[in-house]
C-alpha atoms as a PDB file:
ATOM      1  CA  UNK A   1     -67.601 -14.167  38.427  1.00  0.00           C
ATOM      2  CA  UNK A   2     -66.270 -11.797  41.101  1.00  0.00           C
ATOM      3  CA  UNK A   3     -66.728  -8.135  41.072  1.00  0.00           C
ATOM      4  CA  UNK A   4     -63.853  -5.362  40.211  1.00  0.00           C
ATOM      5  CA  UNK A   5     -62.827  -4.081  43.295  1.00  0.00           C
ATOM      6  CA  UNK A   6     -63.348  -0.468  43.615  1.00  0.00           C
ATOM      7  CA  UNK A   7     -60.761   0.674  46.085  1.00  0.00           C
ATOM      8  CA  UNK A   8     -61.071   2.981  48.705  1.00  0.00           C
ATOM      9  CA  UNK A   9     -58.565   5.938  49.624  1.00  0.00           C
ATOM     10  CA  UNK A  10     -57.028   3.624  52.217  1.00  0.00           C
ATOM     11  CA  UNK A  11     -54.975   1.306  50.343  1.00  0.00           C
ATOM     12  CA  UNK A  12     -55.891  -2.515  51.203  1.00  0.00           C
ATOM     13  CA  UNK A  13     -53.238  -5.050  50.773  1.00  0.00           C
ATOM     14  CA  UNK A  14     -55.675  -7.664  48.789  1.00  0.00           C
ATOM     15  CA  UNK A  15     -55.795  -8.946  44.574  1.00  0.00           C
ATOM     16  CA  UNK A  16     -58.550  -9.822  42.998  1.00  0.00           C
ATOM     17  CA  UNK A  17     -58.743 -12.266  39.726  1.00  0.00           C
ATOM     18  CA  UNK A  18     -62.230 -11.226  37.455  1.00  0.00           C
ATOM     19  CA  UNK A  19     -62.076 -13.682  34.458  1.00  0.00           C
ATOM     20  CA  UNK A  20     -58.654 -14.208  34.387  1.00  0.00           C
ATOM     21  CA  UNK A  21     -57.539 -10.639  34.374  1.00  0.00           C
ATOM     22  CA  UNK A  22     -55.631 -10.126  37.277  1.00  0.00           C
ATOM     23  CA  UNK A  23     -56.897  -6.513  39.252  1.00  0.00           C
ATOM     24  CA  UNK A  24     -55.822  -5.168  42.915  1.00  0.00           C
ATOM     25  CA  UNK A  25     -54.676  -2.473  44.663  1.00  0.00           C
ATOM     26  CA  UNK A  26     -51.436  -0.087  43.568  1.00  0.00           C
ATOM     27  CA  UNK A  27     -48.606  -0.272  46.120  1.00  0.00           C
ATOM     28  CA  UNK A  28     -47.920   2.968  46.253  1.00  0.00           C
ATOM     29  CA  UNK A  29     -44.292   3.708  47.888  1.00  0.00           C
ATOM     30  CA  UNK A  30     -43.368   0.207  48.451  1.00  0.00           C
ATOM     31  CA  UNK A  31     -39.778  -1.411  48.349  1.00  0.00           C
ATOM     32  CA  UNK A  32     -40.019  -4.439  46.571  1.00  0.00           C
ATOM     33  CA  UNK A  33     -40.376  -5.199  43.156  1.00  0.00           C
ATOM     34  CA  UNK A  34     -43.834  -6.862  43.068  1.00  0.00           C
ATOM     35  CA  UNK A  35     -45.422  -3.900  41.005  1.00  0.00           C
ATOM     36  CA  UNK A  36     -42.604  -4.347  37.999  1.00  0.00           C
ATOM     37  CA  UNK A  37     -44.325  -5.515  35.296  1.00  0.00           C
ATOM     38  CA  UNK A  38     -47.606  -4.441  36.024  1.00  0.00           C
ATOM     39  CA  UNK A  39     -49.423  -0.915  34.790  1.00  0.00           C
ATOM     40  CA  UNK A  40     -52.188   0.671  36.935  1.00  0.00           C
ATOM     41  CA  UNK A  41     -55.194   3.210  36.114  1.00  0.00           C
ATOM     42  CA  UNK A  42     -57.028   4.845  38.588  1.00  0.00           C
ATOM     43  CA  UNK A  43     -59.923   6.774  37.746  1.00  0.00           C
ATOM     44  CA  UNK A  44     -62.225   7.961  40.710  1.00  0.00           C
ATOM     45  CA  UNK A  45     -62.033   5.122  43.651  1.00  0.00           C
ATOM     46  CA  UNK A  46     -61.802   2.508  40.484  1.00  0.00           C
ATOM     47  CA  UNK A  47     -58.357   1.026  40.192  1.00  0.00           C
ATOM     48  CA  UNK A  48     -57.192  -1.440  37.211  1.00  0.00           C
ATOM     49  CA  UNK A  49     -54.234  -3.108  37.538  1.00  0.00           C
ATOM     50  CA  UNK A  50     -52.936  -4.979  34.052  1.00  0.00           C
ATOM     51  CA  UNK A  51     -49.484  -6.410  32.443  1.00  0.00           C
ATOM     52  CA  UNK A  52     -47.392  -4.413  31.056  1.00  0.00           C
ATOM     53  CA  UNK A  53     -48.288  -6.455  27.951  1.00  0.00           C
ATOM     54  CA  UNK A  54     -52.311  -6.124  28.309  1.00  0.00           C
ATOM     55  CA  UNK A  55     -51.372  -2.294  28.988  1.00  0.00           C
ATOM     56  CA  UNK A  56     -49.834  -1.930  25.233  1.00  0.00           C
ATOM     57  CA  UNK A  57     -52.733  -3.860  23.938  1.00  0.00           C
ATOM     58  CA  UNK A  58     -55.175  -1.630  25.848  1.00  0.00           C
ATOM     59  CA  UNK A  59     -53.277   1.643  25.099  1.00  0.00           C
ATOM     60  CA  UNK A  60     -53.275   0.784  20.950  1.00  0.00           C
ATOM     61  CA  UNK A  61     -57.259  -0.069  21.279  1.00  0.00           C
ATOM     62  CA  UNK A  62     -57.685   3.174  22.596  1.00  0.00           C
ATOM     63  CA  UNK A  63     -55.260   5.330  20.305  1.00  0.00           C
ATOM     64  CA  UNK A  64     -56.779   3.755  17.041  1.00  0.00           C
ATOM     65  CA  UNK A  65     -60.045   4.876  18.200  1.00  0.00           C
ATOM     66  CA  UNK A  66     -58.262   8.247  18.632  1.00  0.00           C
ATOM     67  CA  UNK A  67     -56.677   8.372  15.181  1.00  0.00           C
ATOM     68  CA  UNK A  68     -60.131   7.447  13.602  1.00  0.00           C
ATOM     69  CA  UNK A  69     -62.167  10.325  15.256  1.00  0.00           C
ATOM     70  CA  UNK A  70     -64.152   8.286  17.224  1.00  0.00           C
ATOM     71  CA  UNK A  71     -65.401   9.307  20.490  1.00  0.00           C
ATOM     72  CA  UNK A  72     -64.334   7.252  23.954  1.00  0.00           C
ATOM     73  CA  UNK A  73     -67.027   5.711  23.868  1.00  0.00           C
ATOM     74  CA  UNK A  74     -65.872   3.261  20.722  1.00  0.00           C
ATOM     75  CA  UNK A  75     -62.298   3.153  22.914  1.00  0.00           C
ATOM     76  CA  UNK A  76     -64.733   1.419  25.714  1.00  0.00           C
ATOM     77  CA  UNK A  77     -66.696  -0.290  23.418  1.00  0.00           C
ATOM     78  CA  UNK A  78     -63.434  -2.530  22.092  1.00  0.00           C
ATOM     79  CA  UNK A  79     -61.303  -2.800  25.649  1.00  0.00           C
ATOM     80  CA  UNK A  80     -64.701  -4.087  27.057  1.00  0.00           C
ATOM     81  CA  UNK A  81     -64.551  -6.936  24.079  1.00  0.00           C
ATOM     82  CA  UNK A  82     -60.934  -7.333  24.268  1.00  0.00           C
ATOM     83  CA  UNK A  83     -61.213  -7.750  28.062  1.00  0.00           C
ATOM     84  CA  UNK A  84     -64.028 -10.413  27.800  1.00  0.00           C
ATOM     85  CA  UNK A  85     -62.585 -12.280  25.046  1.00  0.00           C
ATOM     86  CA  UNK A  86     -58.542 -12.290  25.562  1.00  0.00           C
ATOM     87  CA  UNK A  87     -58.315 -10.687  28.457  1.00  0.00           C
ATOM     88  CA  UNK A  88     -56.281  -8.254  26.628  1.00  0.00           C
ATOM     89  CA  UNK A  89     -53.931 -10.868  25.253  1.00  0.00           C
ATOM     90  CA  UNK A  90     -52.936 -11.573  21.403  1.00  0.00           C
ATOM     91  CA  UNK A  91     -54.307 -15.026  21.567  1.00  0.00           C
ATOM     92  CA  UNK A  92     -53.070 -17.506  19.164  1.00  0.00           C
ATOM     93  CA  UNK A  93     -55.784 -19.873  19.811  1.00  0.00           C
ATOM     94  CA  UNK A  94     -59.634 -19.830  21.104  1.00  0.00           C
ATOM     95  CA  UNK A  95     -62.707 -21.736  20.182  1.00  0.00           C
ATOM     96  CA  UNK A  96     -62.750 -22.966  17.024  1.00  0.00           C
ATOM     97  CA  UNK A  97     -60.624 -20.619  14.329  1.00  0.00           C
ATOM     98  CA  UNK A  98     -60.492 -17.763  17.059  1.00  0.00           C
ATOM     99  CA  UNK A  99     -57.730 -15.250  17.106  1.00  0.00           C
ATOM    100  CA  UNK A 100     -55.982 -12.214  18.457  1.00  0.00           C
ATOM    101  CA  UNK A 101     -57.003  -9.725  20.914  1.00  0.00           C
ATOM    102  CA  UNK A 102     -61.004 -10.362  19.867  1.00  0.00           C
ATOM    103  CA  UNK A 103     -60.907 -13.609  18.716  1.00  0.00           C
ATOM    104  CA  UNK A 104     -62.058 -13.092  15.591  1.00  0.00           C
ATOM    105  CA  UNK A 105     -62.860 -16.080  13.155  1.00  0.00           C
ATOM    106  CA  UNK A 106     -61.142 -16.533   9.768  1.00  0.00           C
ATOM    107  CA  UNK A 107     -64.131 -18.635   8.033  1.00  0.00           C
ATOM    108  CA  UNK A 108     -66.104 -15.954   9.281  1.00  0.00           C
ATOM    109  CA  UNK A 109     -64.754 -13.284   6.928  1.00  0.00           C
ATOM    110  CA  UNK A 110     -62.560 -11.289   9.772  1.00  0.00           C
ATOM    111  CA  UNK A 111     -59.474 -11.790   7.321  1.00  0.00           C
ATOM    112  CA  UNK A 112     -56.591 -13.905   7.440  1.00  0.00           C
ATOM    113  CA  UNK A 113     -55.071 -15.763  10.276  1.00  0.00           C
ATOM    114  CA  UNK A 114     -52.112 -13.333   9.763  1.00  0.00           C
ATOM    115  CA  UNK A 115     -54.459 -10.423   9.446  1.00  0.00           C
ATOM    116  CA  UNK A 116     -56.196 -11.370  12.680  1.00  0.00           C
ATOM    117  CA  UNK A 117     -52.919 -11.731  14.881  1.00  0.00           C
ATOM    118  CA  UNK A 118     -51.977  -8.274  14.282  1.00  0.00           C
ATOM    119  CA  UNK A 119     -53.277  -6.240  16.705  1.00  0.00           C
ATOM    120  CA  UNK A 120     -53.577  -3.181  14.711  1.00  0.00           C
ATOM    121  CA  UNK A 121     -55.490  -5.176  11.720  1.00  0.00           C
ATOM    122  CA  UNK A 122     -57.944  -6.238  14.050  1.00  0.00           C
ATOM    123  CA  UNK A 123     -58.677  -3.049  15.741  1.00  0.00           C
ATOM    124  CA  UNK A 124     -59.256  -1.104  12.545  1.00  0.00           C
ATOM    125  CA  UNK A 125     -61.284  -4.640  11.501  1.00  0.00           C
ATOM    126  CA  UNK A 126     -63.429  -4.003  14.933  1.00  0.00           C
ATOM    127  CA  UNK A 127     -63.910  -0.779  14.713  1.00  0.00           C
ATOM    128  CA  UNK A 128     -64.864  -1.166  10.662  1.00  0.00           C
ATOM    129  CA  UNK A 129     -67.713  -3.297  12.298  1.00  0.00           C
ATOM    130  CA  UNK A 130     -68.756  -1.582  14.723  1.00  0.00           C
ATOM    131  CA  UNK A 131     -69.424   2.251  12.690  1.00  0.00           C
ATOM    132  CA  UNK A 132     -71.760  -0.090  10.626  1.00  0.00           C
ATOM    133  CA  UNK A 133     -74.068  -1.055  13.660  1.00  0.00           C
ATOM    134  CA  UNK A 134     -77.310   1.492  14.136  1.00  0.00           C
ATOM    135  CA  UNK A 135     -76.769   3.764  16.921  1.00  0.00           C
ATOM    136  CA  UNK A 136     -73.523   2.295  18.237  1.00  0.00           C
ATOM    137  CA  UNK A 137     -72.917   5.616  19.776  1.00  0.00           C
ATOM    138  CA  UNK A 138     -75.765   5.723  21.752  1.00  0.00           C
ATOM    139  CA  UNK A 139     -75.842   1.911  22.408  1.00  0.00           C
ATOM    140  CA  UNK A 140     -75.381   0.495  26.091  1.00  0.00           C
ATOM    141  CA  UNK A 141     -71.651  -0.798  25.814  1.00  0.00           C
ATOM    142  CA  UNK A 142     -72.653  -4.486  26.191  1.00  0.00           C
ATOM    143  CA  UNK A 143     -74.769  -4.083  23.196  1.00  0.00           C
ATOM    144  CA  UNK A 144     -72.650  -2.578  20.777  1.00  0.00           C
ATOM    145  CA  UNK A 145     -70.108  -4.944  21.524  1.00  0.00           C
ATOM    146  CA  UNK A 146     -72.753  -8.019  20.977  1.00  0.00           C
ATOM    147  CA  UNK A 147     -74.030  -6.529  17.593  1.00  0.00           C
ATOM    148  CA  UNK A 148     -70.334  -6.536  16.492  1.00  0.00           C
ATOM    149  CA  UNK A 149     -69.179 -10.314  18.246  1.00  0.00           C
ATOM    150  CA  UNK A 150     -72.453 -12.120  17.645  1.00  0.00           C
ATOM    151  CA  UNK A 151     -71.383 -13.928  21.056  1.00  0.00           C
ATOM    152  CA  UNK A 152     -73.194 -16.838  22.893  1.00  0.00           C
ATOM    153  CA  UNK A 153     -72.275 -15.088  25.953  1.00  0.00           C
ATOM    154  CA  UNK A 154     -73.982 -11.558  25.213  1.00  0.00           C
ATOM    155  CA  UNK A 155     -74.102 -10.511  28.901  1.00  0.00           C
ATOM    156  CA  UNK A 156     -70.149 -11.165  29.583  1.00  0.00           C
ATOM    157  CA  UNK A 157     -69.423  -8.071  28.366  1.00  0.00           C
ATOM    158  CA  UNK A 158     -70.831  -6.353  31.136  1.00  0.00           C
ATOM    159  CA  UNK A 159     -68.955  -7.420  33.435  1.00  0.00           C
ATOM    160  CA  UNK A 160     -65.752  -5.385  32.158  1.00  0.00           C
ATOM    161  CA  UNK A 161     -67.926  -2.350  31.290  1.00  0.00           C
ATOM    162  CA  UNK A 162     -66.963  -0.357  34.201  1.00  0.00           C
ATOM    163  CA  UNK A 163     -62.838  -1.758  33.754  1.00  0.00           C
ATOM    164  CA  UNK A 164     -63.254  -0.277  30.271  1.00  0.00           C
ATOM    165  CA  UNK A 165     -64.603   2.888  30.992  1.00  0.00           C
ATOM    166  CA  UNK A 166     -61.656   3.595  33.596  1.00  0.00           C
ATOM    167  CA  UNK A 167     -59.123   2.257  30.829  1.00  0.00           C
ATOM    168  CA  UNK A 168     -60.736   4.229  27.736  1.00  0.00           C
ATOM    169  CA  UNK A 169     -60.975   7.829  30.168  1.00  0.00           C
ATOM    170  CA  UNK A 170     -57.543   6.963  30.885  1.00  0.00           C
ATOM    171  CA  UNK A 171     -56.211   6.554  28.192  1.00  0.00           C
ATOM    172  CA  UNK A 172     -58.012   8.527  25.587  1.00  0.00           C
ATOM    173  CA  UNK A 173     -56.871  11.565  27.778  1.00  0.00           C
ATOM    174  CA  UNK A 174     -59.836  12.696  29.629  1.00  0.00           C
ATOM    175  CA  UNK A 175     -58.639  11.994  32.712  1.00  0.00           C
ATOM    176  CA  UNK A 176     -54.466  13.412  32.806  1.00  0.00           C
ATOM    177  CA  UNK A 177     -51.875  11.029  34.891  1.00  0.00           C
ATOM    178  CA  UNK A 178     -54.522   7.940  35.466  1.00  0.00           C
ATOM    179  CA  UNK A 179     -52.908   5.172  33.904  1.00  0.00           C
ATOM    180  CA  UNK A 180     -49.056   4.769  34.755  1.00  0.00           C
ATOM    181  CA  UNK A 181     -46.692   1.774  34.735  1.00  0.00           C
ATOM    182  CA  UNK A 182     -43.942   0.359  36.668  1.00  0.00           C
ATOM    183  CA  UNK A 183     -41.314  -0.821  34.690  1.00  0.00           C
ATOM    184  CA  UNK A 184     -37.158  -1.410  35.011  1.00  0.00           C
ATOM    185  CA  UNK A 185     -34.918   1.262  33.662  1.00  0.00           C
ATOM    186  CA  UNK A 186     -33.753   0.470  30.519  1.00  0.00           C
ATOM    187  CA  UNK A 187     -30.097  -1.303  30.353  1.00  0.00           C
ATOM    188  CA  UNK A 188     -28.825  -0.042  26.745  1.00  0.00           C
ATOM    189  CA  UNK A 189     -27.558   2.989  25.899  1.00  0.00           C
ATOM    190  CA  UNK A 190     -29.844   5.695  24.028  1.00  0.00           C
ATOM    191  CA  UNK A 191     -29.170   5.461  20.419  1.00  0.00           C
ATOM    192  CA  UNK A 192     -28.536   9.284  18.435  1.00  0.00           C
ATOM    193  CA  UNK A 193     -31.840  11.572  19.459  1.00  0.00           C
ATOM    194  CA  UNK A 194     -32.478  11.752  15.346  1.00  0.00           C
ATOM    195  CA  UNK A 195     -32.437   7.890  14.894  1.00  0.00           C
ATOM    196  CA  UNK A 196     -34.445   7.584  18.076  1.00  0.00           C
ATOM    197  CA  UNK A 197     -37.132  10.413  16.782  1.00  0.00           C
ATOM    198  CA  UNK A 198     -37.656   8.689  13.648  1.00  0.00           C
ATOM    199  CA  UNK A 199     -38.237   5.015  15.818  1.00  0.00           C
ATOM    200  CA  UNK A 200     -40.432   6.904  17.533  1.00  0.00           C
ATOM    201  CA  UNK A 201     -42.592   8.061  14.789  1.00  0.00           C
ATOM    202  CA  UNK A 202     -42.425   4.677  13.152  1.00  0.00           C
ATOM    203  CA  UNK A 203     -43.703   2.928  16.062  1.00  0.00           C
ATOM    204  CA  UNK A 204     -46.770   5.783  16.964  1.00  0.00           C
ATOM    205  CA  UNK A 205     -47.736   6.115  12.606  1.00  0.00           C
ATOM    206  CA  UNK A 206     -49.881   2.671  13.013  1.00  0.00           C
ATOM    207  CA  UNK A 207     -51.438   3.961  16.306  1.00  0.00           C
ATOM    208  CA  UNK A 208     -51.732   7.755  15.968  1.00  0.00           C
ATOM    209  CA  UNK A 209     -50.875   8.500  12.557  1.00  0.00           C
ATOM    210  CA  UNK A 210     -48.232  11.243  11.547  1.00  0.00           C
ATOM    211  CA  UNK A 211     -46.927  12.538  14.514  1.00  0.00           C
ATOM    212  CA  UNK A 212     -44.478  14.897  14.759  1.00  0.00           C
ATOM    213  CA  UNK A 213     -41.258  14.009  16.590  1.00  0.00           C
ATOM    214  CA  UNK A 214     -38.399  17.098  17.027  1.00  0.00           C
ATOM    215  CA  UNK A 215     -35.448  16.914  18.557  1.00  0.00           C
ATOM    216  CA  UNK A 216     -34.919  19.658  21.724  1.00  0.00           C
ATOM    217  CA  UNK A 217     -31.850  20.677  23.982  1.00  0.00           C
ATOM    218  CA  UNK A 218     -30.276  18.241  25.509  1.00  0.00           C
ATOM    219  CA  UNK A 219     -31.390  15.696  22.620  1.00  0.00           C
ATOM    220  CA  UNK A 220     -34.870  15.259  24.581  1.00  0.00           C
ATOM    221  CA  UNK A 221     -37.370  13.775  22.324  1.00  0.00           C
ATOM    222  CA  UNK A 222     -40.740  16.693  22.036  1.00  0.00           C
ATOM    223  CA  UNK A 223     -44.169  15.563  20.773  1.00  0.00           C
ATOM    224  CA  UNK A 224     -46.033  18.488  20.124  1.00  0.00           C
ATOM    225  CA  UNK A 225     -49.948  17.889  21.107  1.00  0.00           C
ATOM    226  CA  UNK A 226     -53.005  19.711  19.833  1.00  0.00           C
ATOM    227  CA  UNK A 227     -54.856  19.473  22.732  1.00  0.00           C
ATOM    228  CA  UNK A 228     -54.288  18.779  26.222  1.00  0.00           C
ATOM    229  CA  UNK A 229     -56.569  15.011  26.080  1.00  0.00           C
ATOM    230  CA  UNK A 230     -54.335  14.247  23.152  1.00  0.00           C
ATOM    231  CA  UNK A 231     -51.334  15.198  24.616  1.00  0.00           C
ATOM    232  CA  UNK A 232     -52.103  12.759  27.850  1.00  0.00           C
ATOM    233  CA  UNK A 233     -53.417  10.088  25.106  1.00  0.00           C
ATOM    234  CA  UNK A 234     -49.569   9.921  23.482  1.00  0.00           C
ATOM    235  CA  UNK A 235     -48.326  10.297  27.230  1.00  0.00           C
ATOM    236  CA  UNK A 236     -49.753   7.299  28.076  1.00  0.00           C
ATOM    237  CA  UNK A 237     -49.377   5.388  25.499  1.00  0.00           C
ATOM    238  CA  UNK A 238     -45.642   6.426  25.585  1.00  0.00           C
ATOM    239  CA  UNK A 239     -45.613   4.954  29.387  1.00  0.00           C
ATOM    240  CA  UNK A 240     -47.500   1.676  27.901  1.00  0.00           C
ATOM    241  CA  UNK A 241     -44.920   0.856  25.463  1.00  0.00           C
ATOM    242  CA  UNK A 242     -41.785   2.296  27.290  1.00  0.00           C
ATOM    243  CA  UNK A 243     -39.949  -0.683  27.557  1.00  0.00           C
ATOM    244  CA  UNK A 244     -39.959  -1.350  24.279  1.00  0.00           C
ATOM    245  CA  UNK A 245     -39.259   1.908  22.954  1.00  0.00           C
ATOM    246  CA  UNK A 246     -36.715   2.410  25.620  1.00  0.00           C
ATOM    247  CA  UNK A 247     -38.214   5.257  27.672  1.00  0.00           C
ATOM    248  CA  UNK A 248     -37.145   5.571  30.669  1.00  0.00           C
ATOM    249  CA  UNK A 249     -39.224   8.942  31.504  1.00  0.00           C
ATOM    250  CA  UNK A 250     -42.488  11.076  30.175  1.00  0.00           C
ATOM    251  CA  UNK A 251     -43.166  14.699  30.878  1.00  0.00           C
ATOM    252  CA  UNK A 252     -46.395  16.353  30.256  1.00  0.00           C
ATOM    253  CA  UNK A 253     -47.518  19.836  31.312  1.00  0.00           C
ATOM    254  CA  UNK A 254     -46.639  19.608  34.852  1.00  0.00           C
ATOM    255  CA  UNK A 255     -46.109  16.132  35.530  1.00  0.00           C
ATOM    256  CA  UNK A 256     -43.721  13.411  35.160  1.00  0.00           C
ATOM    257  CA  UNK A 257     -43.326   9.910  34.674  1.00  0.00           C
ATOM    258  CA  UNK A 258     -40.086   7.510  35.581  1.00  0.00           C
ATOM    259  CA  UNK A 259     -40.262   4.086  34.858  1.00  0.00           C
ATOM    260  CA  UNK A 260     -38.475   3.079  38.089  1.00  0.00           C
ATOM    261  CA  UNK A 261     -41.290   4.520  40.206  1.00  0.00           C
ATOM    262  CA  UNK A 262     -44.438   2.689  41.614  1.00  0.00           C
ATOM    263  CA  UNK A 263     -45.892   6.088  42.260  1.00  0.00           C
ATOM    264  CA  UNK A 264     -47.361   7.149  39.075  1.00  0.00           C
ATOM    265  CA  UNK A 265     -47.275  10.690  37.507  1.00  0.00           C
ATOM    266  CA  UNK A 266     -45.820  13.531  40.102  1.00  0.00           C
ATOM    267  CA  UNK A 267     -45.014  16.769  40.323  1.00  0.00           C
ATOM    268  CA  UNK A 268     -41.757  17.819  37.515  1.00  0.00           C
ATOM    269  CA  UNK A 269     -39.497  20.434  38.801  1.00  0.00           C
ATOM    270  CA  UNK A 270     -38.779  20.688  35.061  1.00  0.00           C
ATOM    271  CA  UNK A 271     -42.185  21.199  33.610  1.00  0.00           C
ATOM    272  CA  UNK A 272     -42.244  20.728  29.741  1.00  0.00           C
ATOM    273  CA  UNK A 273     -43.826  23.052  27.484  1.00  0.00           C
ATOM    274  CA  UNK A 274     -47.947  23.078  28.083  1.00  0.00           C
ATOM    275  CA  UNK A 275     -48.355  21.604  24.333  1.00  0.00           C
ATOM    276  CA  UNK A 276     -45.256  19.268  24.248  1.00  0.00           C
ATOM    277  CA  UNK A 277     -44.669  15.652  25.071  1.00  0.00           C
ATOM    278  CA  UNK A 278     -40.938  15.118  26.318  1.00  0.00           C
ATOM    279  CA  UNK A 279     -39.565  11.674  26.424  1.00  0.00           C
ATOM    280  CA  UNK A 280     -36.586  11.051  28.134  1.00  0.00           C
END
C-alpha cells in the first residue's frame, strides 16, 4: 500500500492510486477538462480527490450520520469502512455474498440482497451496528469499524483513517468550502422552481430528513439552515449530487459554487442570506 499524499501549498503535477481509490493533486485554474468528473476536499495540506460517483456515496454516509445525531466521528467511522471495502462504490459483488458500499453479507443477517444495494439501507444498517458497540465514540477509528465488520483484514482500515477524517470534516460542515466538485453545466432546461423544490426535498428526505425547500425571487431555490456546519453539510452535499439534481450553482454565506469551475468555492458578489442555502 502507498501512502495518501498530503500536498503541499505548491501544487505538484503527480496522482497517486491507495487501494484502488484514485487521489492527487486539484488543478486549480487549468484549461482542460481532466478534473470533470472528479470532486476534491481539501482540509489542511490533505487533499482527496474522488468520482463524482464515490463523492455522492461519501456525501450520503456523512449526511445520515447527520440526520441521526451522531457526532463526525461515526461520519469517519463509515467513509473509513466504505473506503476500505468498496472504495466508495455500490458494489454488486465481493467475496462471497458481499454487497453495496460495505459489503455486507446476506447469510449474515445484514438484510436482503435488495436491502444491501441501497445505499441508504445500508448506512442506517451500519450505523444500527455500530451505536451497539461499547465506547464506539471514544474508540480509535480502525476499531470501531472492526467491531462492526468482523474483518480478516482489521488493520486495513487504517490506512483510510486520515482520507476519512478530511471527507467526514468536510462534509459534516466543520470545515466551510472543503469539498467541491467539477462537473459540466447541465444541458436541460430548469423545470418550474415549485416542481423543482419539491424534487429537491424528495431527494434530501432519505439523507437529511424534512428539509425545508422555499421558493425566492428570481425562482432561486433557498434551504434555510440551523446552523452554519449544517448549512455547509446540505451545501456540499448539494455540490455532490448536482448533476443529478441539475444544479448548476450553490451559494452559502459568502461563497459560491459553479459546476463549470475547477476552482472550488469563491468569493459571491451576491452573497445569500447567512442562514440560507441558494441553489441555482
Amino acid at each position: 500500500m502507498g501512502v495518501v499524499k498530503r500536498a503541499a501549498a505548491v501544487v505538484v503535477p503527480l496522482a497517486l492510486v491507495v487501494g484502488g481509490v484514485w487521489y492527487g493533486v486539484s488543478r486549480h485554474g487549468s484549461s482542460d477538462d481532466k478534473t470533470l468528473g472528479q470532486c476534491t476536499t481539501k482540509v489542511g495540506r490533505l487533499t482527496v480527490v474522488l468520482t463524482d460517483e464515490q463523492a455522492r456515496n461519501a456525501s450520503l454516509i456523512s449526511a445520515i450520520a447527520i440526520r441521526r445525531g451522531m457526532p463526525a466521528h461515526a461520519a469517519t467511522i463509515g467513509l473509513a469502512t466504505a473506503l476500505q471495502e468498496s472504495k466508495l462504490y455500490n458494489l454488486r459483488g465481493g467475496d462471497r455474498d458481499s454487497l453495496g458500499l460495505f459489503q455486507q453479507r446476506h447469510s449474515q443477517g445484514w438484510g436482503t440482497p435488495q436491502q444491501i444495494l441501497d445505499p441508504v439501507y445500508a448506512t442506517n444498517a451500519f450505523y444500527d451496528a455500530l451505536t451497539k458497540v461499547p465506547n464506539w465514540t471514544t474508540l480509535p477509528v480502525t476499531e470501531a469499524a472492526q467491531e462492526v465488520q468482523r474483518s480478516g483484514y482489521p488493520s486495513a482500515y487504517a490506512v483510510y483513517e486520515g482520507d476519512a477524517r478530511a471527507l467526514a470534516s468536510a462534509l459534516t460542515g466543520y470545515s466551510p468550502a472543503a469539498f467541491w466538485c467539477h462537473l459540466p453545466k447541465p444541458g436541460a432546461a430548469a423545470p418550474p422552481a415549485i416542481r423543482r423544490a419539491a424534487g429537491l426535498r424528495d431527494s434530501l428526505a432519505p439523507a437529511f430528513g424534512a428539509v425545508e425547500v422555499r421558493v425566492g425571487s428570481g425562482s432561486r431555490l433557498e434551504l434555510p439552515t440551523s446552523s452554519t456546519a449544517r448549512g455547509w453539510a446540505v451545501a456540499s452535499y448539494l455540490v455532490a449530487h448536482a448533476a443529478q439534481l441539475g444544479i448548476s450553482s450553490v451559494v452559502y454565506r459568502d461563497r459560491g459554487w459553479s459546476a463549470e469551475s475547477n476552482r472550488g468555492w469563491q468569493h459571491a458578489s451576491d452573497s445569500a442570506s447567512a442562514d440560507s442555502v441558494v441553489i441555482g
